[in-house]
Protein backbone atom coordinates (compact mmCIF):
# COMPACT_ATOMS: atom_id res chain seq x y z
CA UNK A 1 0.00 0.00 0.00
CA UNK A 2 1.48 3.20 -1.10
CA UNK A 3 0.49 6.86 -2.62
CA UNK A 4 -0.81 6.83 -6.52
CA UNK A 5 2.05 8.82 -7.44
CA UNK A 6 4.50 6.93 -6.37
CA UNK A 7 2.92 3.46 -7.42
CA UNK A 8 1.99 4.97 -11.11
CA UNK A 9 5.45 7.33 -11.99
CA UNK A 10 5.87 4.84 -14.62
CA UNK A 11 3.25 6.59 -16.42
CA UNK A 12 3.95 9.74 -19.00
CA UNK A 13 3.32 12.99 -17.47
CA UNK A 14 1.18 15.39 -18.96
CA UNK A 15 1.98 18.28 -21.29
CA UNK A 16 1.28 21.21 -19.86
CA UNK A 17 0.44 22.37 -23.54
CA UNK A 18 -2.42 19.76 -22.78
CA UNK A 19 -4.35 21.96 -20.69
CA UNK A 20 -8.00 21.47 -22.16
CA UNK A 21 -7.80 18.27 -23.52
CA UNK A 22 -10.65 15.56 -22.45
CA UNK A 23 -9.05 13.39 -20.66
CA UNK A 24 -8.70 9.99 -22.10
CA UNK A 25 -9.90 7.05 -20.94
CA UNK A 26 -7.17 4.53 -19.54
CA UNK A 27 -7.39 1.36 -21.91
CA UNK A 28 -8.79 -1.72 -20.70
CA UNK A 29 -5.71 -3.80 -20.64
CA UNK A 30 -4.69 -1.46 -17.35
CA UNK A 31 -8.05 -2.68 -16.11
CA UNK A 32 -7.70 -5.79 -16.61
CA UNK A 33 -4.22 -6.26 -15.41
CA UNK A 34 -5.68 -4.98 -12.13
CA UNK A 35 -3.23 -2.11 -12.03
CA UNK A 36 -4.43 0.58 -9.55
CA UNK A 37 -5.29 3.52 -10.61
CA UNK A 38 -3.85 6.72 -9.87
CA UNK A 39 -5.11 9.19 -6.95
CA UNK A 40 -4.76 11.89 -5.99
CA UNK A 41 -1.82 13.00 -3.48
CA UNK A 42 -3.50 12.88 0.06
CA UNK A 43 -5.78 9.39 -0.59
CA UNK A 44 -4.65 6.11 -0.07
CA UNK A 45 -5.98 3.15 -1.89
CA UNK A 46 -6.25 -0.66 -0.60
CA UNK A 47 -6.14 -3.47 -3.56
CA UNK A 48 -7.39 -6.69 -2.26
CA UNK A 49 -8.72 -9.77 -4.99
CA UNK A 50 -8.90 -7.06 -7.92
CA UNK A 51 -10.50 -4.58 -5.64
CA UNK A 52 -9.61 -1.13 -4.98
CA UNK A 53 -10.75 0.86 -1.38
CA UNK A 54 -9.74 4.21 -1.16
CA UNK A 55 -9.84 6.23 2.07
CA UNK A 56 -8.66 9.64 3.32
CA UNK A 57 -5.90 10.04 5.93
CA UNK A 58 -7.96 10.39 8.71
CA UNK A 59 -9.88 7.21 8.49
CA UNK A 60 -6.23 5.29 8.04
CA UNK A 61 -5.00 7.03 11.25
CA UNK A 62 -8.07 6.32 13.33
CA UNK A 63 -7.61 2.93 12.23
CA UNK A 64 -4.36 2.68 12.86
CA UNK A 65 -4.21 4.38 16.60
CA UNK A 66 -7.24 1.78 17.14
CA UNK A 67 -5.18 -1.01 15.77
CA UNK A 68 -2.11 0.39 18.61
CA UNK A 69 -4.12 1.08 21.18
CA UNK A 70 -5.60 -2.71 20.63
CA UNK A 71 -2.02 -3.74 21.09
CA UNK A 72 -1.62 -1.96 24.12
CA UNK A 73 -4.42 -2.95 26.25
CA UNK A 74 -3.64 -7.19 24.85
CA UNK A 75 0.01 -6.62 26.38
CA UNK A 76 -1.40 -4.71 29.32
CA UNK A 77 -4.06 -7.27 30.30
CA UNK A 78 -1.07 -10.00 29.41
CA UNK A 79 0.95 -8.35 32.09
CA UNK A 80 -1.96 -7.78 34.51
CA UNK A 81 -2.97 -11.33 34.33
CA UNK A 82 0.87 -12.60 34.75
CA UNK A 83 1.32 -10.17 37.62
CA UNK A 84 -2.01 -9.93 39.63
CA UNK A 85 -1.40 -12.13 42.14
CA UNK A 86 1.45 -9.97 43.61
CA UNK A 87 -0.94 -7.05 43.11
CA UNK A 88 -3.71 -8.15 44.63
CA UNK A 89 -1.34 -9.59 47.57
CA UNK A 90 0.25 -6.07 47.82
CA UNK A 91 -3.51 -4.36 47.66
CA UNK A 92 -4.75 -6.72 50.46
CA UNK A 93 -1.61 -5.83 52.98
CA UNK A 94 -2.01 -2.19 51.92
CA UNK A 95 -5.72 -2.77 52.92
CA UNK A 96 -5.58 -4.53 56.10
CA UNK A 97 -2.51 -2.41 57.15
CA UNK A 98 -4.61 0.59 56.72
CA UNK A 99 -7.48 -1.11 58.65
CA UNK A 100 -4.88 -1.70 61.42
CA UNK A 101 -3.43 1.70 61.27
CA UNK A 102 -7.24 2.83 61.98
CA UNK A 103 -8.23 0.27 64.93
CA UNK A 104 -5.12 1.27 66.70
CA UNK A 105 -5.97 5.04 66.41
CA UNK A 106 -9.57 4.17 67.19
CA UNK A 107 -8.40 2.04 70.49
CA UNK A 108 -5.88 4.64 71.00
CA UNK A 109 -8.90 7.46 70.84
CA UNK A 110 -11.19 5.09 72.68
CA UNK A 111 -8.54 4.95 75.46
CA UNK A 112 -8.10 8.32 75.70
CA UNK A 113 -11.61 9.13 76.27
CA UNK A 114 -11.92 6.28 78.78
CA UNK A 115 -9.07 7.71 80.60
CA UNK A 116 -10.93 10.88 80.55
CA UNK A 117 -14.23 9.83 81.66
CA UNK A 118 -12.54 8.04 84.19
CA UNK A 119 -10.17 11.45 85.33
CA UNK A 120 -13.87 12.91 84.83
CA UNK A 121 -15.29 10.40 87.55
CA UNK A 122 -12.44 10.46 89.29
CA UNK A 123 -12.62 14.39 90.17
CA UNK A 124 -16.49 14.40 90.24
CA UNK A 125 -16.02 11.33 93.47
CA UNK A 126 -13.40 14.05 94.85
CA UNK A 127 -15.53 16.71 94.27
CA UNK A 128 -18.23 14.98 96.43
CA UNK A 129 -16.98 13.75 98.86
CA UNK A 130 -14.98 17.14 99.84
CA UNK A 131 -18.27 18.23 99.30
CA UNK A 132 -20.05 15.74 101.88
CA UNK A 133 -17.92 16.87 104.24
CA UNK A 134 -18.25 20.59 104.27
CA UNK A 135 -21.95 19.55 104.32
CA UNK A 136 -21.25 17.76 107.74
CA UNK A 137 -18.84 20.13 108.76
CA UNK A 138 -21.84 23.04 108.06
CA UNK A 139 -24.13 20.92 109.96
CA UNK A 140 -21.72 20.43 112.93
CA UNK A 141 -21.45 23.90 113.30
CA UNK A 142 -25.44 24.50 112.94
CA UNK A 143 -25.79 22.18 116.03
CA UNK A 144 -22.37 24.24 117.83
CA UNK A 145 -24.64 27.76 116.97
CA UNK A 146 -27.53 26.59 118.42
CA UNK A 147 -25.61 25.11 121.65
CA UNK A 148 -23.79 28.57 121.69
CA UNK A 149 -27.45 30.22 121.06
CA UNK A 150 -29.03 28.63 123.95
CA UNK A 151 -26.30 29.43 126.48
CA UNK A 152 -27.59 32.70 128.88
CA UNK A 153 -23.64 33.07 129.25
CA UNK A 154 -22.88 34.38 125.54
CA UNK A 155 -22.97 37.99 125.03
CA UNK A 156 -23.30 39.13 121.57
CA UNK A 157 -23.74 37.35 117.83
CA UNK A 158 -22.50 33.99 116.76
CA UNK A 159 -19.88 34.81 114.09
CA UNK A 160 -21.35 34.23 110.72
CA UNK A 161 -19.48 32.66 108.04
CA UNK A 162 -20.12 35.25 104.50
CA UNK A 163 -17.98 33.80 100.63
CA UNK A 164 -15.83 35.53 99.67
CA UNK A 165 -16.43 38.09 96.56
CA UNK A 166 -17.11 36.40 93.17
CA UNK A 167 -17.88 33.06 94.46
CA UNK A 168 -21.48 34.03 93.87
CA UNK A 169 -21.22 32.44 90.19
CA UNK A 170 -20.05 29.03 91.51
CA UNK A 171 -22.02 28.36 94.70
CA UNK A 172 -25.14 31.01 96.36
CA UNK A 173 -25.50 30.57 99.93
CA UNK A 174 -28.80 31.28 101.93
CA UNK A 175 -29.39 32.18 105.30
CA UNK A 176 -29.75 29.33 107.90
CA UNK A 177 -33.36 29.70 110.05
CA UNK A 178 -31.06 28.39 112.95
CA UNK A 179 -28.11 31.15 113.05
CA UNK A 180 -26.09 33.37 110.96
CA UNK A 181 -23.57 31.02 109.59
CA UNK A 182 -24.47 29.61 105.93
CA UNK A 183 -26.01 26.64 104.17
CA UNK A 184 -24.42 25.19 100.63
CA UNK A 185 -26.49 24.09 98.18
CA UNK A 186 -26.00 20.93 96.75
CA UNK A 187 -24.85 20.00 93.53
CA UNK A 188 -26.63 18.60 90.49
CA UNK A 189 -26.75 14.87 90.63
CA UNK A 190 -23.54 13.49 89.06
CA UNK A 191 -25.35 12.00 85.75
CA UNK A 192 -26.83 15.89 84.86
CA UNK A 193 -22.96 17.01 85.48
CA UNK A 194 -21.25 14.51 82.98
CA UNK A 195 -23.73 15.02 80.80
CA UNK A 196 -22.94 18.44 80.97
CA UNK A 197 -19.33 17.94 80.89
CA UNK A 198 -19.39 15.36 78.25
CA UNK A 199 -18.38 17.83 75.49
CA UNK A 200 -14.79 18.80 77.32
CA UNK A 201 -13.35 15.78 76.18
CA UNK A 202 -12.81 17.19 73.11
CA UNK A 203 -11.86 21.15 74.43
CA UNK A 204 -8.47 21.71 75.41
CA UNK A 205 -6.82 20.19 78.73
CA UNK A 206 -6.12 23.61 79.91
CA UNK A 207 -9.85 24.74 79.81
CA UNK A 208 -10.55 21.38 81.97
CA UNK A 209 -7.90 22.43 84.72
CA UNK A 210 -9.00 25.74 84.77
CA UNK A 211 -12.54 24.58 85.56
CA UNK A 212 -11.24 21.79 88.29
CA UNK A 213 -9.02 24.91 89.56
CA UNK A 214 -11.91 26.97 89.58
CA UNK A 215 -13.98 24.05 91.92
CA UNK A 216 -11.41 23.47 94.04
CA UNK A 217 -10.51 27.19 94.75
CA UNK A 218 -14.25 27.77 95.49
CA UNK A 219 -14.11 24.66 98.06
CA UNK A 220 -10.67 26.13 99.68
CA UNK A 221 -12.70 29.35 100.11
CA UNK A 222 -15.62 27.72 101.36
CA UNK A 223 -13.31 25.51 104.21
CA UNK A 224 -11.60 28.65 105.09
CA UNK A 225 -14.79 30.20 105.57
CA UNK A 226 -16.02 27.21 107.91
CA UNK A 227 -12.69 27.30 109.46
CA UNK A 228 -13.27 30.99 110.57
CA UNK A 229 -16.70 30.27 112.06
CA UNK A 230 -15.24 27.16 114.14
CA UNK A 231 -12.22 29.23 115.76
CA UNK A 232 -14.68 32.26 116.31
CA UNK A 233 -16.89 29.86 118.01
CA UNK A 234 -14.30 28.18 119.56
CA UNK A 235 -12.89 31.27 120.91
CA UNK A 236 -16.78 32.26 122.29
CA UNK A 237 -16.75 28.94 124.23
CA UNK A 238 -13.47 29.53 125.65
CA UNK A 239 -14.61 33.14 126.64
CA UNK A 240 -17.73 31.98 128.35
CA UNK A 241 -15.77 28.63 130.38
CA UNK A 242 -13.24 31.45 131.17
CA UNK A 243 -15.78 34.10 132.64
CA UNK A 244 -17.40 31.36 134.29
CA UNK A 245 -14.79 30.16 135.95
CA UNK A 246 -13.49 33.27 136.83
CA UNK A 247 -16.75 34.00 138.76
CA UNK A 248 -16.91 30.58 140.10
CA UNK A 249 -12.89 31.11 141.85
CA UNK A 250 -14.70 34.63 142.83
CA UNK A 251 -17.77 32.96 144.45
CA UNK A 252 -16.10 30.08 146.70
CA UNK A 253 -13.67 33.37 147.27
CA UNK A 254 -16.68 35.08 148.78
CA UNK A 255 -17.97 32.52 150.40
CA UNK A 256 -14.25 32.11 152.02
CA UNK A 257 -13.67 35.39 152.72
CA UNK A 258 -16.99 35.53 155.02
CA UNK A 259 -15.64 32.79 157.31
CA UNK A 260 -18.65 30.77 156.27
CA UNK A 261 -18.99 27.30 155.57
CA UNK A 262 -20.25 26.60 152.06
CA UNK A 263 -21.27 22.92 152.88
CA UNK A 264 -24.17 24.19 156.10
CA UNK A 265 -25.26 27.12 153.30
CA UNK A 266 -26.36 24.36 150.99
CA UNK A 267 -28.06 22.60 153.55
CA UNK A 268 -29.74 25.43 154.24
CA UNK A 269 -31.08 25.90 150.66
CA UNK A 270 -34.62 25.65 150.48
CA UNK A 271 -35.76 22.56 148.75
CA UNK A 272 -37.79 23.47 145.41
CA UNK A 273 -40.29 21.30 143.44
CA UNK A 274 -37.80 19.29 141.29
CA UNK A 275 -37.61 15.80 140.15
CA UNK A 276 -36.97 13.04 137.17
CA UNK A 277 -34.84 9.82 136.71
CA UNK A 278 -31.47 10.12 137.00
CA UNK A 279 -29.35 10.22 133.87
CA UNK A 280 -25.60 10.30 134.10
CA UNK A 281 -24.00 13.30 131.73
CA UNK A 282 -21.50 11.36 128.67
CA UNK A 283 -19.73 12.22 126.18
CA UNK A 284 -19.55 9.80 122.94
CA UNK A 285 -16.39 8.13 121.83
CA UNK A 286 -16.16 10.71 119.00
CA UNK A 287 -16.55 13.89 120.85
CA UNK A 288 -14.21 16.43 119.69
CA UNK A 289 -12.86 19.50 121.61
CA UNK A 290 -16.00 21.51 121.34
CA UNK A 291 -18.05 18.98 122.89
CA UNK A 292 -15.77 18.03 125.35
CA UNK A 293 -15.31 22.06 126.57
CA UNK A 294 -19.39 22.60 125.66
CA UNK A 295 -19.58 19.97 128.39
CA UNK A 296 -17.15 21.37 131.13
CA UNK A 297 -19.63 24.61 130.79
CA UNK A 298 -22.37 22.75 131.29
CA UNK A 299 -20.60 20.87 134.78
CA UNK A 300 -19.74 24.52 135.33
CA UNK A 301 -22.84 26.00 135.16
CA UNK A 302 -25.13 23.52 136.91
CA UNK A 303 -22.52 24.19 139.74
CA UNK A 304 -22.61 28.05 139.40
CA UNK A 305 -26.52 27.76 139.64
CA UNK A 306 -26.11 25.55 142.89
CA UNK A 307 -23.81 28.21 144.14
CA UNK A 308 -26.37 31.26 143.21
CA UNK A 309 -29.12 29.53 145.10
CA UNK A 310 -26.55 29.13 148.52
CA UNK A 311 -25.52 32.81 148.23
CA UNK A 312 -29.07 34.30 147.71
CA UNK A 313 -28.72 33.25 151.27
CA UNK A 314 -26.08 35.92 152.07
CA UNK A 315 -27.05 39.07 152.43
CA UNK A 316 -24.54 40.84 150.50
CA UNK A 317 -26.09 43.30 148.72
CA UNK A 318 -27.18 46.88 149.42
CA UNK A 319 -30.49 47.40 151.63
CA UNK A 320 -31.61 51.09 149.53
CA UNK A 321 -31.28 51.49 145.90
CA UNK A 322 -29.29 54.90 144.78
CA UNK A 323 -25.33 55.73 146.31
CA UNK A 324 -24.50 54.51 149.15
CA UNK A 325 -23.41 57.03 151.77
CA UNK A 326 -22.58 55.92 155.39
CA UNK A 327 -23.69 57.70 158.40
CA UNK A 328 -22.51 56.26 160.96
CA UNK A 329 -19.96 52.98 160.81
CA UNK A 330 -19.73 49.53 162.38
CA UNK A 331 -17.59 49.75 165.38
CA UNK A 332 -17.23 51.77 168.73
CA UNK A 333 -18.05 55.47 168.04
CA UNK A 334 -19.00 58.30 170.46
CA UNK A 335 -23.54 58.07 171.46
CA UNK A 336 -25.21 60.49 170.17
CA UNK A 337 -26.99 61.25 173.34
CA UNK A 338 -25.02 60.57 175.55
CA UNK A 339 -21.65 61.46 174.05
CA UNK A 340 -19.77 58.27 175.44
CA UNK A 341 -18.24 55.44 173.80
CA UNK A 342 -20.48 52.90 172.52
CA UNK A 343 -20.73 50.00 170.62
CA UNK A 344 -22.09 50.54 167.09
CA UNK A 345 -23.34 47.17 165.73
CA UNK A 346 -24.53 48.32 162.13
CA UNK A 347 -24.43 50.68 159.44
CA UNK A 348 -26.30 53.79 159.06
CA UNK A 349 -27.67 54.51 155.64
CA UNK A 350 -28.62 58.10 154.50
CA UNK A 351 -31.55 58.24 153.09
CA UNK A 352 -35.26 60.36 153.10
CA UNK A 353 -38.38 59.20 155.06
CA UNK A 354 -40.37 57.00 152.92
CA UNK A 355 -37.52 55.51 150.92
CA UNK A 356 -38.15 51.83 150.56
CA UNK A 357 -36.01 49.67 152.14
CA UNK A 358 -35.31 46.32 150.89
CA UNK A 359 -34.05 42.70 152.42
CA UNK A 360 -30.40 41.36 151.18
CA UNK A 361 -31.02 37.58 150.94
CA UNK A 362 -33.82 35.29 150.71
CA UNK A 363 -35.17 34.35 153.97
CA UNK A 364 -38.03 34.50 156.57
CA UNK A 365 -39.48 36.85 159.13
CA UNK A 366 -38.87 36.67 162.25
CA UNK A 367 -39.11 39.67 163.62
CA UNK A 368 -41.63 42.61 162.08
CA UNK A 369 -42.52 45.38 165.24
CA UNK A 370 -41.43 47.94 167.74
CA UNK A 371 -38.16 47.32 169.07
CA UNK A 372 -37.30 49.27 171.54
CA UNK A 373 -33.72 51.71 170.32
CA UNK A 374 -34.09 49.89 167.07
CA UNK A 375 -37.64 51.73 166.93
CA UNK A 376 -39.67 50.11 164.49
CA UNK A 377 -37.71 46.94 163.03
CA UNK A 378 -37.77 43.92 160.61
CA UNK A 379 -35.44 41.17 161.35
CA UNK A 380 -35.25 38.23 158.58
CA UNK A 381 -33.46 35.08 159.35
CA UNK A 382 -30.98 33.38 156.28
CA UNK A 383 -30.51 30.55 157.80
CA UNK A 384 -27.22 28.75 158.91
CA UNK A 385 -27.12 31.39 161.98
CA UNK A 386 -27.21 34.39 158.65
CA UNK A 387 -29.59 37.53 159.66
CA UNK A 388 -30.19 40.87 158.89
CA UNK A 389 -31.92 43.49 160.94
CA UNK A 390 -33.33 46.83 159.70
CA UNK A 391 -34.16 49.73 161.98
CA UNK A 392 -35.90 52.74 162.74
CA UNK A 393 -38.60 52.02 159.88
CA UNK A 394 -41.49 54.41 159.40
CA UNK A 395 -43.64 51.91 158.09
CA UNK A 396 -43.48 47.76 157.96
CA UNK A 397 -44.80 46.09 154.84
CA UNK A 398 -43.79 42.34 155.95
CA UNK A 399 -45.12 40.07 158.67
CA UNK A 400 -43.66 37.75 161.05
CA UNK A 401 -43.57 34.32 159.46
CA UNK A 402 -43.55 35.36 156.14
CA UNK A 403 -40.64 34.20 153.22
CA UNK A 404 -38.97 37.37 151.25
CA UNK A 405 -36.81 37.16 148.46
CA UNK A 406 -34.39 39.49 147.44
CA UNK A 407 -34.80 42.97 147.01
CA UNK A 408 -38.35 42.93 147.94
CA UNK A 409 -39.57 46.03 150.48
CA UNK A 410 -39.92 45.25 154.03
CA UNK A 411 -40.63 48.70 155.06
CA UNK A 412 -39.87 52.38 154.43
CA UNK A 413 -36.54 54.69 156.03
CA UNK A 414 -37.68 56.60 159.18
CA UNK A 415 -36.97 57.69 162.00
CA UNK A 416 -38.14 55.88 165.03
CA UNK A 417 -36.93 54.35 168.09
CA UNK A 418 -33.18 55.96 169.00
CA UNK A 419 -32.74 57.99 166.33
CA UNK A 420 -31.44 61.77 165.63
CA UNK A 421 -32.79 61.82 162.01
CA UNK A 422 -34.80 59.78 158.90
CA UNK A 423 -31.60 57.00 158.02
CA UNK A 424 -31.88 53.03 158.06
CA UNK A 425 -30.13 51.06 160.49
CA UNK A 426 -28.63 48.04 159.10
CA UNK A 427 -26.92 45.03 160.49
CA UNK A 428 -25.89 41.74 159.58
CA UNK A 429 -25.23 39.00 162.54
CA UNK A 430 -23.49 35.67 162.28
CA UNK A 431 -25.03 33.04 165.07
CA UNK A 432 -26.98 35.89 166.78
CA UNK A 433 -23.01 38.23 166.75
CA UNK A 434 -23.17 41.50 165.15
CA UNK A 435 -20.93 41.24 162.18
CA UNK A 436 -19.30 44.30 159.99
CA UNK A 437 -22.40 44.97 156.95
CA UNK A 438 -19.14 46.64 154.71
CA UNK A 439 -17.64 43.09 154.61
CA UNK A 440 -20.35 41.18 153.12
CA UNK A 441 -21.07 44.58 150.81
CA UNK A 442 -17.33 44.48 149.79
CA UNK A 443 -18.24 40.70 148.96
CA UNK A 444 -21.53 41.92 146.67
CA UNK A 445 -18.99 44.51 144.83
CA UNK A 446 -16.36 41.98 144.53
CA UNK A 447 -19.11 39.37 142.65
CA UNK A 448 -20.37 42.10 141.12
CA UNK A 449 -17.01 43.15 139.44
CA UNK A 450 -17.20 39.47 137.15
């Protein structure tokens, strides 16, 4: 298969004087000697059994690319099918080496959240259970404010506990009904919280330890809070044991310092309506040191009331209400009308006719009439040999027989009986002996004082 002109050059060439000329027929013998013709330059002619096919060059290159690329994809598929079984062995490691590669980051990720949830779980049980016990801790203290509360003995407010600024936005306390120190709310239940929290496995770790900072500064503030209200109320208790045994020292002092004996003064106590089983005072095996001091104060005070009710027996406290001013002392002074030593066995209060005059100690009357120097006059018996007389009275409001208590008006200031002016006589005897009044008074200013 060639080009026309170069399978027919054999031919004569045309004249170019034969412009215009028909163009002659080719004989027959060409024909039939199955010669090809001649074509033009760009054609190309096929001869097969006496036949001629002529085609352009674009229909011989298609079919010749499609003839190539047949070629190609016979020795491709050859070489596929002689190599596939190392490809397909190469495709299925690349495969399950990838699938490996991804279940180890998936375990690895799985692991990591696990470790999370547990770190999660871990903090939340933390969280709780420092919780719990600032919840017990606040409840202790309740139950110390309310002992503190109920004690006649503390003078002003039970310290309160306040947070600190800006831990409004983490925890609000309220009031307690009970006292001034502060009730925590709780927190959500711990399902609603890691539910909450359940997106911060992704966020950064530094966001999580800011928030567990955050909880944990808020609980620091909260204990140190707590902490304040149990040393302020520790430091009330230790006032109030303190005062009361101060007075206590004072009141055997007293008691002492009289010459009298404390054991016949609490005989002498009047018997009240009381009564019940006995029940022995402990302390449980986990009492701390507030319970343990709450119940020395206690001891204390049962024993300071016992002692009030023995010395509401001694008359040691002042007979008129106002300043006292003495008249005339205890002691041997010059008589009054007769100008010669005497004996002087009380004190003589100033004071205006009609001023009331009141009895020192709990007792009874004994004595409630004229008397002759002692005009009219009111003499009350302590008991335990104690009495008190009071003299030259205008008036007598009291009668023989009858119990007074202290400070109530057994007459008025006169002047009867042996008397230059309106004053009150006053004395205080010991087993029937006149006694000094100023040292028992000295003993009211010294209790008093606590």
């Amino acid at each position: 298969m060639s080009k026309s002109s170069a399978q027919f050059s054999q031919y004569p060439q045309h004249h170019p004087h034969d412009h215009g000329r028909a163009f002659q027929r080719r004989p027959a013998v060409a024909a039939a000697a199955a010669i090809p013709l001649p074509a033009t330059d760009d054609a190309y002619t096929i001869v097969h059994a006496g036949k001629q096919v002529r085609f352009g060059p674009v229909v011989f290159w298609i079919v010749v690319g499609t003839v190539v690329l047949l070629g190609l994809w016979s020795a491709a598929t050859a070489t596929y099918f002689a190599f596939r079984d190392d490809v397909l062995t190469r495709l299925i490691a690349r495969q399950a080496e990838m699938q490996y590669a991804y279940e180890d980051r998936i375990a690895e990720l799985r692991a990591k959240v696990d470790r999370t949830t547990s770190r999660q779980l871990l903090d939340q049980e933390q969280f709780d259970q420092k919780l719990d016990q600032i919840m017990k801790r606040q409840t202790a203290l309740e139950s110390r404010a309310t002992a503190l509360g109920a004690m006649p003995d503390v003078t002003g407010s039970i310290p309160r506990a306040l947070p600190q600024r800006g831990d409004s936005s983490q925890i609000t306390p309220k009031p307690s009904p009970i006292s001034d120190t502060v009730i925590f709310v709780a927190p959500p239940d711990r399902e609603a919280r890691l539910e909450s929290r359940a997106p911060a496995v992704a966020a950064p770790p530094t966001s999580q330890f800011a928030k567990n900072q955050g909880f944990d500064n808020v609980l620091v503030r909260l204990t140190s809070s707590l902490d304040q209200v149990e040393r302020r109320q520790m430091a009330t208790l230790s006032a109030v044991e303190e005062g009361m045994d101060s007075r206590m020292r004072r009141m055997r002092g007293v008691v002492s310092d009289l010459g009298l004996n404390l054991a016949n003064l609490e005989a002498a106590v009047p018997r009240t309506a009381m009564g019940g089983p006995f029940v022995p005072v402990k302390l449980t095996a986990n009492a701390g040191p507030f319970e343990k001091q709450l119940n020395r104060i206690n001891i204390t005070r049962a024993e300071m009331d016992r002692l009030n009710r023995t010395l509401a027996l001694v008359p040691y406290r002042k007979p008129v209400i106002g300043e006292v001013e003495f008249t005339s002392g205890f002691g041997v002074r010059s008589d009054p009308f007769l100008g010669r030593p005497a004996m002087h066995t009380g004190l003589d209060f100033r004071a205006a006719t009609g001023d009331p005059v009141r009895v020192t100690a709990n007792g009874k009357v004994v004595s409630a009439g004229w008397s002759g120097g002692y005009g009219r006059m009111v003499e009350v018996d302590h008991g335990n040999g104690l009495s008190t007389r009071y003299g030259h009275l205008s008036e007598i409001n009291v009668k023989v027989g009858e119990f007074v208590k202290i400070g109530q008006v057994v007459g008025l200031v006169g002047s009867t009986g042996r008397s230059t002016g309106p004053h009150l006589h006053y004395e205080t005897r010991i087993e029937g002996e006149a006694v000094d009044p100023q040292k028992f008074l000295r003993a009211g200013v010294r209790l008093s004082a606590g």
